[in-house]
Each structure stands twice: as structure tokens, then as C-alpha cells.
Protein backbone atom coordinates (compact mmCIF):
# COMPACT_ATOMS: atom_id res chain seq x y z
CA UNK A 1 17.91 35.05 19.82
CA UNK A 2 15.60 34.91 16.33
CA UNK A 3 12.20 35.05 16.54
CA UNK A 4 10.49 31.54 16.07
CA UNK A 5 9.59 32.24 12.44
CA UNK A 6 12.93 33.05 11.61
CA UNK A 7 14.38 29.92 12.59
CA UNK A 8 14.67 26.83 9.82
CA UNK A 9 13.59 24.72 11.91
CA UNK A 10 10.23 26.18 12.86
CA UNK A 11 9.64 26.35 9.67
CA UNK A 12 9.88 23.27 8.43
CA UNK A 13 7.82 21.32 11.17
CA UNK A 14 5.19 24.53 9.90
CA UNK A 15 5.39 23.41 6.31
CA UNK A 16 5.08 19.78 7.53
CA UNK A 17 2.05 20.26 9.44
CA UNK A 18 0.36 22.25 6.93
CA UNK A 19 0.82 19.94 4.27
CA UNK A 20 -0.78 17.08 6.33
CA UNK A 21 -3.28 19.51 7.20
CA UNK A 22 -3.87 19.74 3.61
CA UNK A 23 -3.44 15.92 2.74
CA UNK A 24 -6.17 14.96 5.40
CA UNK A 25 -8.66 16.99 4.61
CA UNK A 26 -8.86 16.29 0.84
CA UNK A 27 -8.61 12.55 1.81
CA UNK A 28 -11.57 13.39 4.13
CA UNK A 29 -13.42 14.94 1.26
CA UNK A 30 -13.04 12.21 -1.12
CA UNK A 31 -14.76 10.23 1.15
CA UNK A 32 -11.90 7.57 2.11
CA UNK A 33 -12.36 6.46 5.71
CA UNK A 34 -8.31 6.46 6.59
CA UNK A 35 -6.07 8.75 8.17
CA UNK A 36 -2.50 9.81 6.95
CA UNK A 37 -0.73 7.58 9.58
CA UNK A 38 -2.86 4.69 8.96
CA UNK A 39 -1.94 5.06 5.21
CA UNK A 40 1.76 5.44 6.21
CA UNK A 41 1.35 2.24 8.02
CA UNK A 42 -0.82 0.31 5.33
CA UNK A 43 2.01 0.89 2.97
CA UNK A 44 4.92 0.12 5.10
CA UNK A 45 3.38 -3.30 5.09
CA UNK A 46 2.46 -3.26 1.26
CA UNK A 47 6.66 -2.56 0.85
CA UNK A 48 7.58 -4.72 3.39
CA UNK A 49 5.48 -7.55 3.64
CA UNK A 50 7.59 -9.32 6.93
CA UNK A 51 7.54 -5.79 8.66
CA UNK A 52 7.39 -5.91 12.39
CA UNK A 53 5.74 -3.59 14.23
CA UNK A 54 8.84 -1.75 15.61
CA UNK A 55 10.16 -1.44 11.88
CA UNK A 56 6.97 0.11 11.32
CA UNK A 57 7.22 2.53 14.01
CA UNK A 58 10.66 3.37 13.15
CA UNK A 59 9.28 4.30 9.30
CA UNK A 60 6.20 6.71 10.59
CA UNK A 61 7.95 8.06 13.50
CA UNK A 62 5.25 7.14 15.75
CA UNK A 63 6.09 5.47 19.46
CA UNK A 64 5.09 1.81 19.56
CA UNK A 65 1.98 1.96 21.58
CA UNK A 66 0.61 4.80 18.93
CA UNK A 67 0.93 1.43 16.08
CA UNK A 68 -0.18 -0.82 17.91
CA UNK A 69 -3.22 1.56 18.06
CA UNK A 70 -3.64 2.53 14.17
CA UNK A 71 -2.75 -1.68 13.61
CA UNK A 72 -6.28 -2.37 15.77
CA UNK A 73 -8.27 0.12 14.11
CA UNK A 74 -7.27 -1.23 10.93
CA UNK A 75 -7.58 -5.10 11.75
CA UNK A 76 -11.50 -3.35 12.97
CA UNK A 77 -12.09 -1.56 9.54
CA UNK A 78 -10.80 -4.68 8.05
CA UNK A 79 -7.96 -3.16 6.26
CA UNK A 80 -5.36 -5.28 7.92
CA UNK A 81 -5.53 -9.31 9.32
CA UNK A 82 -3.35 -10.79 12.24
CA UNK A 83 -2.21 -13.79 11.46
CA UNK A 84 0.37 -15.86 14.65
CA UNK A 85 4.05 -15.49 12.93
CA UNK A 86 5.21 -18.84 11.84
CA UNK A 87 8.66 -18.76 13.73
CA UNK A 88 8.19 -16.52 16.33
CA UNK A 89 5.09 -16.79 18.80
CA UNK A 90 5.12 -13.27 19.84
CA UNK A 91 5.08 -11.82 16.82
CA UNK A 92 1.92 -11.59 14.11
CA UNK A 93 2.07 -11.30 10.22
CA UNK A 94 0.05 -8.75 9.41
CA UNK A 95 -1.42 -8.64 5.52
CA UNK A 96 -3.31 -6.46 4.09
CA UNK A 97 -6.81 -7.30 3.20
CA UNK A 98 -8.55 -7.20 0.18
CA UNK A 99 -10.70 -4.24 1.38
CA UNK A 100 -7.50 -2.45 2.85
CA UNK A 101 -5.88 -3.42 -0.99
CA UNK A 102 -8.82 -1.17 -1.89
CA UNK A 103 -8.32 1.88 0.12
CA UNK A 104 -4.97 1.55 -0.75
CA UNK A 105 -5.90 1.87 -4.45
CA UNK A 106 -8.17 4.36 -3.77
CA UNK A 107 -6.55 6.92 -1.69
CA UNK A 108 -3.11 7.32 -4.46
CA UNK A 109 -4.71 9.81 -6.85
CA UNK A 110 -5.72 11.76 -4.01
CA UNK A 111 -1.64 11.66 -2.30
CA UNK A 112 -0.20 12.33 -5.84
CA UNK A 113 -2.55 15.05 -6.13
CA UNK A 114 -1.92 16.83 -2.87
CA UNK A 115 2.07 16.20 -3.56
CA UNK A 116 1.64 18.15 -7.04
CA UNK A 117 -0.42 21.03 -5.34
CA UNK A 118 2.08 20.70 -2.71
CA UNK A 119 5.69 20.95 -4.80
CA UNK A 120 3.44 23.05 -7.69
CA UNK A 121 6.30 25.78 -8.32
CA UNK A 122 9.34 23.80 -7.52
CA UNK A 123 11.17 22.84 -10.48
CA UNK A 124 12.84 19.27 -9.99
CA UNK A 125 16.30 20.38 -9.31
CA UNK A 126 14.98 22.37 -6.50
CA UNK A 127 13.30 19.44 -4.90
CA UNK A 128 16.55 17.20 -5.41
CA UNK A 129 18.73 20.18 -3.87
CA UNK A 130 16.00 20.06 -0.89
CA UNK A 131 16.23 16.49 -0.22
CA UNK A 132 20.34 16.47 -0.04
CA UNK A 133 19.85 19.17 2.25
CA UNK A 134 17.13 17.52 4.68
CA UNK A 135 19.26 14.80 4.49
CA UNK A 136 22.34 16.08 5.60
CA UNK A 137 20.16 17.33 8.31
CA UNK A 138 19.07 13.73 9.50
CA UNK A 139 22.96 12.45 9.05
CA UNK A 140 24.38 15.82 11.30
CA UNK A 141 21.43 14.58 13.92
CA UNK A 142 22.13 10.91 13.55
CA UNK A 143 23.81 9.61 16.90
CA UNK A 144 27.10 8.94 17.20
């Protein structure tokens, strides 16, 4: 069997973690109090307003329990508002305050910035080629 760095596989949760690595740290340093998954989560619900909180664990690949998590500490930094769903009772609306609208804003230039240092000496038909790949990847993994 292949050594561990020799496998594809290995090396693409490696270049995943270091690039979030990367990504957190120079949102650290410019000073914007949110992490990576909290962002993830901000903007599910900034694409998809109705989102429930199972959609948004399905879209960050976190477990349910983990959202329900980063959804308090946001509703605490005031980034996020739970509002009683207006059809179903056990559900919430959750909408994005004007402070988390903010952070929002404020955290892009630093996640289109990391992306460019990230894909820096890809040219654009190596990035396409990459994402048919990964995606074939996630359809040959998909359950039957």
C-alpha cells in the first residue's frame, strides 16, 4: 500500500485544511470576530432566506447539533435573530441582522483575497478541469 502522501485523497483533505488554516487566520487579523463555519452558515441564510437548519447542515457539512451551536453564538453576537416560523411551530426563521449584514460585508474582500492567493498560479481552465473532476468524485461517492 502507498504511503499516506501519495494517496489523492490525503491530499486533498491536506490542501483543504491548509487553506482554511489560511482563510482563518487572515480573517482573524483583519479583526472580524467570525469564524469560517459561521460565515458558511451566515451566507447559506443570505442565499436561502427560508433555509432550515438541516438544509444548512447539509450545505457546511457540519452534524446538526454543531449548527445549532454556530446558530446560538450568532443569535449572541447578534449576527442572526430567531423569529417562531409562521406555519410550522417547531421551526424558526432565522434573518440576518443588520450587524451580521455588516460582517457579512466586511469579511468578502478578505475571502476573495485568500481565494486569489489560494488559486494564484492556476489558470482558469485548470480550475474548471478541477471542479469536473471533484465532482465526478462526489457523483462516484453519491449513494445508490
Amino acid at each position: 500500500m502507498e504511503k499516506l502522501d501519495q494517496v489523492l485523497f490525503f491530499t486533498l483533505e491536506k490542501s483543504i485544511k491548509t487553506y482554511r488554516q489560511f482563510a482563518q487566520r487572515q480573517i482573524d487579523k483583519a479583526g472580524i470576530d467570525i469564524t469560517i463555519d459561521q460565515w458558511l452558515v451566515l451566507k447559506s441564510i443570505q442565499d436561502w432566506p427560508d433555509i432550515s437548519q438541516h438544509q444548512i447542515a447539509e450545505n457546511v457539512f457540519k452534524d446538526f447539533a454543531s449548527v445549532t451551536r454556530m446558530i446560538e453564538l450568532l443569535v449572541k453576537k447578534e449576527y442572526l435573530q430567531r423569529e417562531f416560523h409562521k406555519t410550522d411551530r417547531r421551526r424558526f426563521n432565522l434573518i440576518i441582522t443588520k450587524k451580521g449584514q455588516a460582517v457579512i460585508q466586511k469579511v468578502i474582500p478578505v475571502i476573495t483575497a485568500n481565494r486569489k492567493q489560494a488559486l494564484k498560479s492556476l489558470t482558469k481552465a485548470e480550475i474548471e478541469n478541477n471542479k469536473v473532476f471533484l465532482n465526478q468524485i462526489i457523483e462516484n461517492c453519491k449513494p445508490e
